[in-house]
PDB file of N, CA and C in Angstrom:
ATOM      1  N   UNK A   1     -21.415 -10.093  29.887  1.00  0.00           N
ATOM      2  CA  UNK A   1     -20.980 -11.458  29.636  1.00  0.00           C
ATOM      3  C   UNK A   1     -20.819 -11.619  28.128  1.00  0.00           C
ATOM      4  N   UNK A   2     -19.562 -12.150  27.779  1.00  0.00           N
ATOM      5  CA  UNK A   2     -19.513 -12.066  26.660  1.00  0.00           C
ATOM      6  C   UNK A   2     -19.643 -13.876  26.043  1.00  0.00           C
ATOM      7  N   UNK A   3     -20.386 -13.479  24.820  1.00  0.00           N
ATOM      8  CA  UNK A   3     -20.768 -15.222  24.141  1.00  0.00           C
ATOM      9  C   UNK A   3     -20.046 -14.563  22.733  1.00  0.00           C
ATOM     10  N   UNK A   4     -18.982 -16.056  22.694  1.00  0.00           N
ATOM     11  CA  UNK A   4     -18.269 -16.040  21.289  1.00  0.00           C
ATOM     12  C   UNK A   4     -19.342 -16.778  19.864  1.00  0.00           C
ATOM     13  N   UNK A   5     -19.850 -16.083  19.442  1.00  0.00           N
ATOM     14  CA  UNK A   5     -21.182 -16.442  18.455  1.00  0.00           C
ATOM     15  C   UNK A   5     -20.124 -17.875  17.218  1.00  0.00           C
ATOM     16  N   UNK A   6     -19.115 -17.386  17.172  1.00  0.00           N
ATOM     17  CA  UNK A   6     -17.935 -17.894  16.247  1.00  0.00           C
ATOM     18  C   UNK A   6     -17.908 -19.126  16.776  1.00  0.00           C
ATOM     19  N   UNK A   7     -17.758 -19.182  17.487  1.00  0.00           N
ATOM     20  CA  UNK A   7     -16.763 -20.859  18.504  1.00  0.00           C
ATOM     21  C   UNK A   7     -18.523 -21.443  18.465  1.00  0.00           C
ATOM     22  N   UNK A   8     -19.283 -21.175  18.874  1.00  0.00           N
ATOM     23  CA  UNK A   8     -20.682 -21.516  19.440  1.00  0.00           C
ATOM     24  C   UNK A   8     -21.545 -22.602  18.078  1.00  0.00           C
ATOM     25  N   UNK A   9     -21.178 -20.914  16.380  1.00  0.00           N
ATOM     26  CA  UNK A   9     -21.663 -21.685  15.273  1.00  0.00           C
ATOM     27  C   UNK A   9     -20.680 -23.150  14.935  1.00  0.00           C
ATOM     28  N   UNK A  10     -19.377 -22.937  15.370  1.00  0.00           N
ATOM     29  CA  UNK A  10     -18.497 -23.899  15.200  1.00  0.00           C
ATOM     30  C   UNK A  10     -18.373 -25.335  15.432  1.00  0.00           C
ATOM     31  N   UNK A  11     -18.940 -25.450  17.003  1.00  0.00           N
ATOM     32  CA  UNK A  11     -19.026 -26.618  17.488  1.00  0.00           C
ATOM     33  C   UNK A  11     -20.754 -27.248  17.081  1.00  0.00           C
ATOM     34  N   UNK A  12     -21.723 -26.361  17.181  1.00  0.00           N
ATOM     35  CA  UNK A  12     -22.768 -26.873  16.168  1.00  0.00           C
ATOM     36  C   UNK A  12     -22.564 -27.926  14.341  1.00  0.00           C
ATOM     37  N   UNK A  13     -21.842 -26.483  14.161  1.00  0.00           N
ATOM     38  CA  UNK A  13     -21.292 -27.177  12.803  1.00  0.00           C
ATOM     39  C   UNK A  13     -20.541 -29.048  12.721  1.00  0.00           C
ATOM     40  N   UNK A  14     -19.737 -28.895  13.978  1.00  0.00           N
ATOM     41  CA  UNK A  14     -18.756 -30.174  14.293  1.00  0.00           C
ATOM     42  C   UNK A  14     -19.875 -31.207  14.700  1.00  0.00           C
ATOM     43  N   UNK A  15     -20.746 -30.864  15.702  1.00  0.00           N
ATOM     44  CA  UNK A  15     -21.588 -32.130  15.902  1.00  0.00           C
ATOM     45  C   UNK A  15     -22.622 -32.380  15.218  1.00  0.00           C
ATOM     46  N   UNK A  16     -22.830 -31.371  14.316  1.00  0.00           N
ATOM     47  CA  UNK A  16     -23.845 -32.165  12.363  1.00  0.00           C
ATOM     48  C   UNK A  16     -23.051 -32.990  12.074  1.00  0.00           C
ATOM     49  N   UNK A  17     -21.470 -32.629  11.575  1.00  0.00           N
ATOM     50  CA  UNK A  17     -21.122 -33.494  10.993  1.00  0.00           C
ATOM     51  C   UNK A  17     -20.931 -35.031  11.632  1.00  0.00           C
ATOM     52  N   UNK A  18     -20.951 -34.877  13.411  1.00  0.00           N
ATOM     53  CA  UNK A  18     -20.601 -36.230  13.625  1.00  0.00           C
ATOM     54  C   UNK A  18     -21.942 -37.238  13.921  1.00  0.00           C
ATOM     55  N   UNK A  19     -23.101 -36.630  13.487  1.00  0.00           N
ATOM     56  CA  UNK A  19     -23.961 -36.942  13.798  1.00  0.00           C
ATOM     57  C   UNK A  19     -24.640 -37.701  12.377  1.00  0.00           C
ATOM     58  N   UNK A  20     -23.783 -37.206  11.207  1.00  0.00           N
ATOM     59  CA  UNK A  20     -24.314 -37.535  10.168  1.00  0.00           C
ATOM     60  C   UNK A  20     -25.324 -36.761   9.275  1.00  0.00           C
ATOM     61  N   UNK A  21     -25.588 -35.590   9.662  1.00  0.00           N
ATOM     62  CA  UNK A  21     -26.808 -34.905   8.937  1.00  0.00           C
ATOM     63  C   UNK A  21     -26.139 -34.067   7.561  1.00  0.00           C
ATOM     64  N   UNK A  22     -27.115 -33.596   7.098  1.00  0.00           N
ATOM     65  CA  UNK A  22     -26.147 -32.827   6.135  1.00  0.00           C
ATOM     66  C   UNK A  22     -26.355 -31.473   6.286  1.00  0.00           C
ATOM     67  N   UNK A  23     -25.387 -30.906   5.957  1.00  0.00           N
ATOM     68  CA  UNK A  23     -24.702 -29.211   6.255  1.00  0.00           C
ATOM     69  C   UNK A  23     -25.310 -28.340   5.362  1.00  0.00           C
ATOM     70  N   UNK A  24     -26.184 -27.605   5.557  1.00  0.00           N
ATOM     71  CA  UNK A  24     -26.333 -26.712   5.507  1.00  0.00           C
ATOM     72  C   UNK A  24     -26.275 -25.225   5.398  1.00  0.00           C
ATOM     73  N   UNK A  25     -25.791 -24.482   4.418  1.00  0.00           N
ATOM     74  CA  UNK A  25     -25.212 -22.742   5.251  1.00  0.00           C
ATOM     75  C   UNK A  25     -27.102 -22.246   6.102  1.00  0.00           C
ATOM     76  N   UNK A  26     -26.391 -21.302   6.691  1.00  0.00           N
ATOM     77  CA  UNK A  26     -27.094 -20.271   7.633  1.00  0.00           C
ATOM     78  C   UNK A  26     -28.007 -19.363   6.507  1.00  0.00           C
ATOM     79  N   UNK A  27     -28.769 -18.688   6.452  1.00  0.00           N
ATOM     80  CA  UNK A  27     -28.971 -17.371   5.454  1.00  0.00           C
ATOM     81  C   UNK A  27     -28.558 -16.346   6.755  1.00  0.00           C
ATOM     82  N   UNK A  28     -27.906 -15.619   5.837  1.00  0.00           N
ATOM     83  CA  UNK A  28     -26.798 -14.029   6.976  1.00  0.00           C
ATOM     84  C   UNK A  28     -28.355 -12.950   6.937  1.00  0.00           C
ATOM     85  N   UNK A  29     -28.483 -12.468   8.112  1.00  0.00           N
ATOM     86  CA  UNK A  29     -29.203 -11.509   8.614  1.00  0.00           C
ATOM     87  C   UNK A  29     -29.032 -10.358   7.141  1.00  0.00           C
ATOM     88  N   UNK A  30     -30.273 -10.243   7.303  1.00  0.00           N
ATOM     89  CA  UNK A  30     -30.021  -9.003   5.855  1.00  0.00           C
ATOM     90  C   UNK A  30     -29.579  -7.671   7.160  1.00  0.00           C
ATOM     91  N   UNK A  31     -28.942  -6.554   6.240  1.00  0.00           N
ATOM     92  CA  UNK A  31     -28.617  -5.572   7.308  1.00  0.00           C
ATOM     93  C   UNK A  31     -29.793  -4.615   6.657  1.00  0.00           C
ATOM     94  N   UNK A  32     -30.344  -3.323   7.731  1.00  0.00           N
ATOM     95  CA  UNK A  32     -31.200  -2.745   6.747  1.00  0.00           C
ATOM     96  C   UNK A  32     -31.039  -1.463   6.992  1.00  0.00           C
ATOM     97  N   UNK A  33     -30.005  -1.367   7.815  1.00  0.00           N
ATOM     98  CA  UNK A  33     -29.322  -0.154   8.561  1.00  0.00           C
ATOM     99  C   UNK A  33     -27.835   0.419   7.400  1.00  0.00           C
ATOM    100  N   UNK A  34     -27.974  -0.272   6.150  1.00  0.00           N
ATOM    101  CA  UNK A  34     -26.753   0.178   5.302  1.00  0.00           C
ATOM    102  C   UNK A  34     -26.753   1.676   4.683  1.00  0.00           C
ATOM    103  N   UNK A  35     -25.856   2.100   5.145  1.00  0.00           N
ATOM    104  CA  UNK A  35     -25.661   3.470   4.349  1.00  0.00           C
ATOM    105  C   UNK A  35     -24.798   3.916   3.560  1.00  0.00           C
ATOM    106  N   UNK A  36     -25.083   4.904   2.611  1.00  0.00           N
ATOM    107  CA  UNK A  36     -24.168   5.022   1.354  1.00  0.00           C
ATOM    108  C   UNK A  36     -23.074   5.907   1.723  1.00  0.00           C
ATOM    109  N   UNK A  37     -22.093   5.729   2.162  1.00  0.00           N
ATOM    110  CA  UNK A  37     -20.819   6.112   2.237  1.00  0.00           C
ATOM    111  C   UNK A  37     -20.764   7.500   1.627  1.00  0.00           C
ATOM    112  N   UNK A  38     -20.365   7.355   0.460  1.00  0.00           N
ATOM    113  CA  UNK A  38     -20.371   8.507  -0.294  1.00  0.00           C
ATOM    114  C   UNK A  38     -21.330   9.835  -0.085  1.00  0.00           C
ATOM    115  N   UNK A  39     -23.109   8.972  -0.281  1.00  0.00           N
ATOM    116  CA  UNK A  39     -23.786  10.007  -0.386  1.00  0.00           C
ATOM    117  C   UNK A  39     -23.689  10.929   0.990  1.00  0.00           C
ATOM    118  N   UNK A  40     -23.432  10.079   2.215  1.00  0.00           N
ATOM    119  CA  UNK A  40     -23.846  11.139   3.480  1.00  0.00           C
ATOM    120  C   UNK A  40     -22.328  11.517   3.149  1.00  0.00           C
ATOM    121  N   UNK A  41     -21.150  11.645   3.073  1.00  0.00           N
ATOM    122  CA  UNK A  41     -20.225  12.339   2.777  1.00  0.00           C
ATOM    123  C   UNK A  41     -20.751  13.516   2.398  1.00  0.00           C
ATOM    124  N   UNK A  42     -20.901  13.594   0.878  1.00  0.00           N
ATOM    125  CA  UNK A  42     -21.497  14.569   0.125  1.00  0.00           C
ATOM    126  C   UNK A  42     -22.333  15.489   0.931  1.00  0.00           C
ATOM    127  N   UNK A  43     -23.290  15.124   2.098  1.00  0.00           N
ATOM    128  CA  UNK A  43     -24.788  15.604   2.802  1.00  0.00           C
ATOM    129  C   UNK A  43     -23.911  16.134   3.104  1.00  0.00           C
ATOM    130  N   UNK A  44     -22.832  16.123   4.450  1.00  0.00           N
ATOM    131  CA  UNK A  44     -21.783  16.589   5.451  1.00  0.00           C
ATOM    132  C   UNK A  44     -21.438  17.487   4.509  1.00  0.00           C
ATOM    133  N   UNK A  45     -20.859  17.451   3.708  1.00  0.00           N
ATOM    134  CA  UNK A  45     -20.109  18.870   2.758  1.00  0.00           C
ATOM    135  C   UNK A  45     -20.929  19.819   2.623  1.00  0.00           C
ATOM    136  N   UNK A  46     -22.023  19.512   2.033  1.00  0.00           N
ATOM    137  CA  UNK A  46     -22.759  20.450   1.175  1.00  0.00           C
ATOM    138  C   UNK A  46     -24.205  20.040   1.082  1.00  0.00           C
ATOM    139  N   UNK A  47     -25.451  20.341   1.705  1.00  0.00           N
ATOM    140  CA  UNK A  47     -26.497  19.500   1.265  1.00  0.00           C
ATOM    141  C   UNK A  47     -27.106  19.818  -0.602  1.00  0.00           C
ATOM    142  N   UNK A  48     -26.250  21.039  -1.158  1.00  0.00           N
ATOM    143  CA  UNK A  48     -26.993  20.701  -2.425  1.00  0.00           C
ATOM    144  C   UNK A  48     -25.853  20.197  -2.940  1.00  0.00           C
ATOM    145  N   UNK A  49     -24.681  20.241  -3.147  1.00  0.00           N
ATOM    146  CA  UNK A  49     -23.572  19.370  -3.731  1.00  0.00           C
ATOM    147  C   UNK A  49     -23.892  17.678  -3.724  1.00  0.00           C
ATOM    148  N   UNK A  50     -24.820  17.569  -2.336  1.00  0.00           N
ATOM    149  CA  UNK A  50     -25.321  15.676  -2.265  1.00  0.00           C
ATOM    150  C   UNK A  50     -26.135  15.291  -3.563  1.00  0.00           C
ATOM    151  N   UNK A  51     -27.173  16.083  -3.836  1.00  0.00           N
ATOM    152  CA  UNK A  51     -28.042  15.915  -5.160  1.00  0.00           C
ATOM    153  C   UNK A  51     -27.174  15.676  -6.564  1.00  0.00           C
ATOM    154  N   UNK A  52     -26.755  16.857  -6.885  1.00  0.00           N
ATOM    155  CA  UNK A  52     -25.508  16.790  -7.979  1.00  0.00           C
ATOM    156  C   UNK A  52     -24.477  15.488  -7.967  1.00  0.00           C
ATOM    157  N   UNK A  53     -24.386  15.209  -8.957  1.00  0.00           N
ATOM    158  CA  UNK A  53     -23.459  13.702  -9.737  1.00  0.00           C
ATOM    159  C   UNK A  53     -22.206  14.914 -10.125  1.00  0.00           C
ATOM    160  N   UNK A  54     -21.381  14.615 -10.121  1.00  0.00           N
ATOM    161  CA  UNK A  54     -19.688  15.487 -10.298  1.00  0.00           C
ATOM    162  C   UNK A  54     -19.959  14.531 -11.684  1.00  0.00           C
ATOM    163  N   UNK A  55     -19.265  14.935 -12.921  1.00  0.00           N
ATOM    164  CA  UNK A  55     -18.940  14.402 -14.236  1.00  0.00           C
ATOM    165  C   UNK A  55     -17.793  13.540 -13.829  1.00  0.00           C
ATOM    166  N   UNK A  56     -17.713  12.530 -14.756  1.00  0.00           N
ATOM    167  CA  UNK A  56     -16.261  11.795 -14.096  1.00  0.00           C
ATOM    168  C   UNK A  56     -15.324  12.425 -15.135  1.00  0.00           C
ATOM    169  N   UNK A  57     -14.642  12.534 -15.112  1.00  0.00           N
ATOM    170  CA  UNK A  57     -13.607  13.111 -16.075  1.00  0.00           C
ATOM    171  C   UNK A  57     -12.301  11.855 -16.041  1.00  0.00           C
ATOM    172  N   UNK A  58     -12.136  11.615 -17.309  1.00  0.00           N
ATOM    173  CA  UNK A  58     -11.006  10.433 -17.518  1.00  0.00           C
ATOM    174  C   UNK A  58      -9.722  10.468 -16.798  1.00  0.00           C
ATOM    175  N   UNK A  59      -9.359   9.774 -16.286  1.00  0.00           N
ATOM    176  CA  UNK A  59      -8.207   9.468 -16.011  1.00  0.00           C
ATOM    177  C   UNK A  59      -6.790   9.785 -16.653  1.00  0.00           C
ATOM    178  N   UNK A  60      -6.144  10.861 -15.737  1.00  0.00           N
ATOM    179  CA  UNK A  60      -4.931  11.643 -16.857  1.00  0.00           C
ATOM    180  C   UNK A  60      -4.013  10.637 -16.535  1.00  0.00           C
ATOM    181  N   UNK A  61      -3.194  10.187 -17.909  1.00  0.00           N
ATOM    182  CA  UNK A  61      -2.392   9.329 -17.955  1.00  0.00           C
ATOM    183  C   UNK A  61      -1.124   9.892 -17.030  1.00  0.00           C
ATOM    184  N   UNK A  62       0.203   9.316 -16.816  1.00  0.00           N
ATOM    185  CA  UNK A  62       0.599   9.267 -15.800  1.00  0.00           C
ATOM    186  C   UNK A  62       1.794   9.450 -16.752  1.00  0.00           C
ATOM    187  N   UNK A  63       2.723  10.327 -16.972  1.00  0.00           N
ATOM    188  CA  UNK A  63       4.135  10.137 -17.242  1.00  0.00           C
ATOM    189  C   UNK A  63       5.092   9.380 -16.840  1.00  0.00           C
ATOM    190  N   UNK A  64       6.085   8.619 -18.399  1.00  0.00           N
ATOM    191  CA  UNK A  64       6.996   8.083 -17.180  1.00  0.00           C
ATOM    192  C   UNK A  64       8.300   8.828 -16.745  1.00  0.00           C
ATOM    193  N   UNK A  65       8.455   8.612 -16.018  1.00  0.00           N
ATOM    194  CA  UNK A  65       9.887   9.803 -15.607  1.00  0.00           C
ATOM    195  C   UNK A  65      10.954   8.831 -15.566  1.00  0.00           C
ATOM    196  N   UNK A  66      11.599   7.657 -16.938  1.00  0.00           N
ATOM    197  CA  UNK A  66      12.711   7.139 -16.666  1.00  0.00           C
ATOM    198  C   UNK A  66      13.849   8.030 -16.931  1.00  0.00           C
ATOM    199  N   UNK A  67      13.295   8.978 -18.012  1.00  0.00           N
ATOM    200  CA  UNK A  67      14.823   9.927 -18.394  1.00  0.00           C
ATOM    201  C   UNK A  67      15.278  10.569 -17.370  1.00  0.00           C
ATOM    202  N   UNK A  68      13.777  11.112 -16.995  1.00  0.00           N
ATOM    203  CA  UNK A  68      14.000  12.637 -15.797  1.00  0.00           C
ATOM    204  C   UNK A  68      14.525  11.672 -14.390  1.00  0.00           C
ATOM    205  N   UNK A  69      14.713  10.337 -14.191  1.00  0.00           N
ATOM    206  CA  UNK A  69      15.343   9.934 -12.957  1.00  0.00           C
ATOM    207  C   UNK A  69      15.949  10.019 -12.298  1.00  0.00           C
ATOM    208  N   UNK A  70      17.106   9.701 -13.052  1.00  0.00           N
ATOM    209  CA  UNK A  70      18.503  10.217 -12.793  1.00  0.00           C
ATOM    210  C   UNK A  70      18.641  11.385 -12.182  1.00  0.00           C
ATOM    211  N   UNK A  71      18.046  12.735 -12.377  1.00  0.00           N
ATOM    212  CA  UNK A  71      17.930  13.674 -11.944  1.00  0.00           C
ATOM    213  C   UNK A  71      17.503  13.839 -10.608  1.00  0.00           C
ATOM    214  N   UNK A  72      16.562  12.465  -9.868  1.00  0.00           N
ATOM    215  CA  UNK A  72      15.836  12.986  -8.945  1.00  0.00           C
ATOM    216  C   UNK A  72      16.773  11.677  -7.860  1.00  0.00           C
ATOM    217  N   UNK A  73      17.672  11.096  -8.447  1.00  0.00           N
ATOM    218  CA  UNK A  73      18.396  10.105  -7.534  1.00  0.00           C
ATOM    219  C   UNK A  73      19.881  11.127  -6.462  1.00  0.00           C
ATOM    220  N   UNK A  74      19.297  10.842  -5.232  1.00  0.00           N
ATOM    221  CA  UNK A  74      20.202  11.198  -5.043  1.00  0.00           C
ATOM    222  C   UNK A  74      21.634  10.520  -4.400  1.00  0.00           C
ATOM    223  N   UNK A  75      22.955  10.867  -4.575  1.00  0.00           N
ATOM    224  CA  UNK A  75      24.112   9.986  -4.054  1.00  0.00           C
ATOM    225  C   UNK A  75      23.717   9.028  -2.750  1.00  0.00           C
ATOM    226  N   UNK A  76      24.833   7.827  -2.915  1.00  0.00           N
ATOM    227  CA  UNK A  76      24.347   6.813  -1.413  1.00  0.00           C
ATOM    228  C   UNK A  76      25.901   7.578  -0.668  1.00  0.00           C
ATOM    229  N   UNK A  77      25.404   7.442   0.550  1.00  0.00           N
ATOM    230  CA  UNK A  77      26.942   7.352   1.437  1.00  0.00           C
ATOM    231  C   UNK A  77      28.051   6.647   1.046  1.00  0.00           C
ATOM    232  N   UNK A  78      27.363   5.608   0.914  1.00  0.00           N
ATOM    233  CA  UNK A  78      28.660   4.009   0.044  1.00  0.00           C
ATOM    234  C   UNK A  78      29.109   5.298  -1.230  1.00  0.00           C
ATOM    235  N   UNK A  79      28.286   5.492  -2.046  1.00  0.00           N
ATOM    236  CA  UNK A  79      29.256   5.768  -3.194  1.00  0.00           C
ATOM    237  C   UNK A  79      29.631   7.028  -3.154  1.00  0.00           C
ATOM    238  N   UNK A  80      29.327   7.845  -2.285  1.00  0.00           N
ATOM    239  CA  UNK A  80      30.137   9.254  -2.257  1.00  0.00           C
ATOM    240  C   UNK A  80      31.806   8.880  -1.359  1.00  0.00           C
ATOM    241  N   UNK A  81      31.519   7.859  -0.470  1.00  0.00           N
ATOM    242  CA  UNK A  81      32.864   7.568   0.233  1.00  0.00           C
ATOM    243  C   UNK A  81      33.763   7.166  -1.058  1.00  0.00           C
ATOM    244  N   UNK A  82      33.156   5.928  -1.847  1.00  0.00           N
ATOM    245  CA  UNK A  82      34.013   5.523  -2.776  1.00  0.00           C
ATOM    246  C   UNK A  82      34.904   6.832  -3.709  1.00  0.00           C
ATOM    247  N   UNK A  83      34.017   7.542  -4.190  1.00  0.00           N
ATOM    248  CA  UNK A  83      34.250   8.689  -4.814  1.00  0.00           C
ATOM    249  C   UNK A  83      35.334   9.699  -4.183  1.00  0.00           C
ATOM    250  N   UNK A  84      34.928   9.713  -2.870  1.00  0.00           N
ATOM    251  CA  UNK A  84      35.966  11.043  -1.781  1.00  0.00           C
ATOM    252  C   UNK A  84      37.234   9.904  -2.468  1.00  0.00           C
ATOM    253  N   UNK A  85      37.561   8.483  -1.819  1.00  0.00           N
ATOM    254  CA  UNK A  85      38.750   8.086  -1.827  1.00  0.00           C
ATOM    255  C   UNK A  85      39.179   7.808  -3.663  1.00  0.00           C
ATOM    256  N   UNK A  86      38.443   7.374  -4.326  1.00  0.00           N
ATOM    257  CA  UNK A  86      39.343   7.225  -5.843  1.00  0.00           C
ATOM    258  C   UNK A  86      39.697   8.902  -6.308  1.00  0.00           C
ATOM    259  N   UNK A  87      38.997   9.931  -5.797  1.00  0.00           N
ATOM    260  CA  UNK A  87      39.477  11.089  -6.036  1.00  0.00           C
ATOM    261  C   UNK A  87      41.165  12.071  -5.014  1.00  0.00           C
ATOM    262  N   UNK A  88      41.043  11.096  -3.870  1.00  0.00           N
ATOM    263  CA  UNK A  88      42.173  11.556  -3.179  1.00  0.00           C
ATOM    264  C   UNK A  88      43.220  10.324  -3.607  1.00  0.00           C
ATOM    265  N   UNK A  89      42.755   9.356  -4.259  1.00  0.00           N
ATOM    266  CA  UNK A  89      43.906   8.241  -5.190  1.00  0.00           C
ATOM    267  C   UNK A  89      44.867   9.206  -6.278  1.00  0.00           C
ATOM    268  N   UNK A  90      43.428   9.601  -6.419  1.00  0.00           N
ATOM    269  CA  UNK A  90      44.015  10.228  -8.143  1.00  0.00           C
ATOM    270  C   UNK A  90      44.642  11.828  -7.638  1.00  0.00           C
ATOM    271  N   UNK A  91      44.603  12.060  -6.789  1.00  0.00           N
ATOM    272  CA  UNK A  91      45.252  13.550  -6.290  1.00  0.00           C
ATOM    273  C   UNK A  91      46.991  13.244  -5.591  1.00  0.00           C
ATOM    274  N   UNK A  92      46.943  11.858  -5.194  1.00  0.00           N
ATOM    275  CA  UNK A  92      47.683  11.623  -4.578  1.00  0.00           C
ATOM    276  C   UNK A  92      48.814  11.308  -5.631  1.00  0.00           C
ATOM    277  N   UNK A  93      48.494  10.377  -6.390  1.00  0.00           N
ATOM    278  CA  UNK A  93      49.030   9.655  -7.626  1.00  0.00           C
ATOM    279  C   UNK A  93      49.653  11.077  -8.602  1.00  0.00           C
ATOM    280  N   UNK A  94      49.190  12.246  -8.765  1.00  0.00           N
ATOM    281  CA  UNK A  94      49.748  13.125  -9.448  1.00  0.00           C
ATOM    282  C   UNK A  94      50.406  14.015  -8.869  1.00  0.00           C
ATOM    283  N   UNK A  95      50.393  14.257  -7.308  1.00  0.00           N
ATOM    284  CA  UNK A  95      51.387  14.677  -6.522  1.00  0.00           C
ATOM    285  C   UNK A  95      52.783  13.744  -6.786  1.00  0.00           C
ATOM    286  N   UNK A  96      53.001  12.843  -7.062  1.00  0.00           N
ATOM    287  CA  UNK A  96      54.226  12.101  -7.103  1.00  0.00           C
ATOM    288  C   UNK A  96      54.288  11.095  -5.673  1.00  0.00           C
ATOM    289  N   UNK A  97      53.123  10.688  -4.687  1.00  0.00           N
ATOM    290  CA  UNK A  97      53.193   9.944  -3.672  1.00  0.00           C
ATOM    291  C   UNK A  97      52.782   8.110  -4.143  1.00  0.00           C
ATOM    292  N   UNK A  98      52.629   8.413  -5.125  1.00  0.00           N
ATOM    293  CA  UNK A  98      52.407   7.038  -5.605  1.00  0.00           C
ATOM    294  C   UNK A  98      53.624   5.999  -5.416  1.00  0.00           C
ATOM    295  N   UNK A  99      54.016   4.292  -5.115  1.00  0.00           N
ATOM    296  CA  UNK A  99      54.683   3.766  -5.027  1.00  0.00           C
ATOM    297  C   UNK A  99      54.705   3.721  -6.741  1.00  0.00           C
ATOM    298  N   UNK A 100      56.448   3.082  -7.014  1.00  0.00           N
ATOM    299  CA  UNK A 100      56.759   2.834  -8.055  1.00  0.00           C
ATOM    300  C   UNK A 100      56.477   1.228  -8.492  1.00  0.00           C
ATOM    301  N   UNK A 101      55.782   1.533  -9.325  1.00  0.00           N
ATOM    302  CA  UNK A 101      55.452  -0.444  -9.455  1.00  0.00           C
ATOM    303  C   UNK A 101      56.498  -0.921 -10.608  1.00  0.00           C
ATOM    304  N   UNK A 102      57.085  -1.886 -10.488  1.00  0.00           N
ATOM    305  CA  UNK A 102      57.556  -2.112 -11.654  1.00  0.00           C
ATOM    306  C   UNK A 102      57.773  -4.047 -11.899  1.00  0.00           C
TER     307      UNK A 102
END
């Protein structure tokens, strides 16, 4: 059977207020079951690697790659089509199929 603890503190909460009292918070259950993430990580790897602190070593700055970009962009469909046709313009145009504008 399930009890919604949420909806339950909720409507408590609603009939303080219509009752006139004043509100109160709860104190939250201490937890005492918390465990350190990291350290049992560390246990799982290695139990003497858990003892040992790793040095932190600074943070390597990060290059920016605006020059090298360009290099790593590659063509869109849109502009390679554009490209196929202003290049069969310009193939066409020096064959002599061009209209005469005048």
């Amino acid at each position: 059977k399930f009890e919604d603890h949420y909806e339950s503190a909720l409507i408590e909460l609603i009939n303080q207020k219509r009752a006139g009292k004043p509100i109160v918070p709860k104190d939250r259950p201490k937890g005492e079951n918390v465990i350190d993430l990291m350290d049992a990580l560390r246990k799982s790897v290695g139990g003497a690697a858990a003892k040992t602190e790793t040095p932190k070593k600074p943070a390597k700055k990060t290059k920016k790659a605006a020059a090298a970009q360009k290099e790593m962009l590659m063509p869109t469909p849109v502009r390679s089509r554009r490209r196929k046709r202003r290049q069969r313009s310009q193939q066409q145009g020096r064959a002599g199929n061009r209209p005469d504008v005048t």
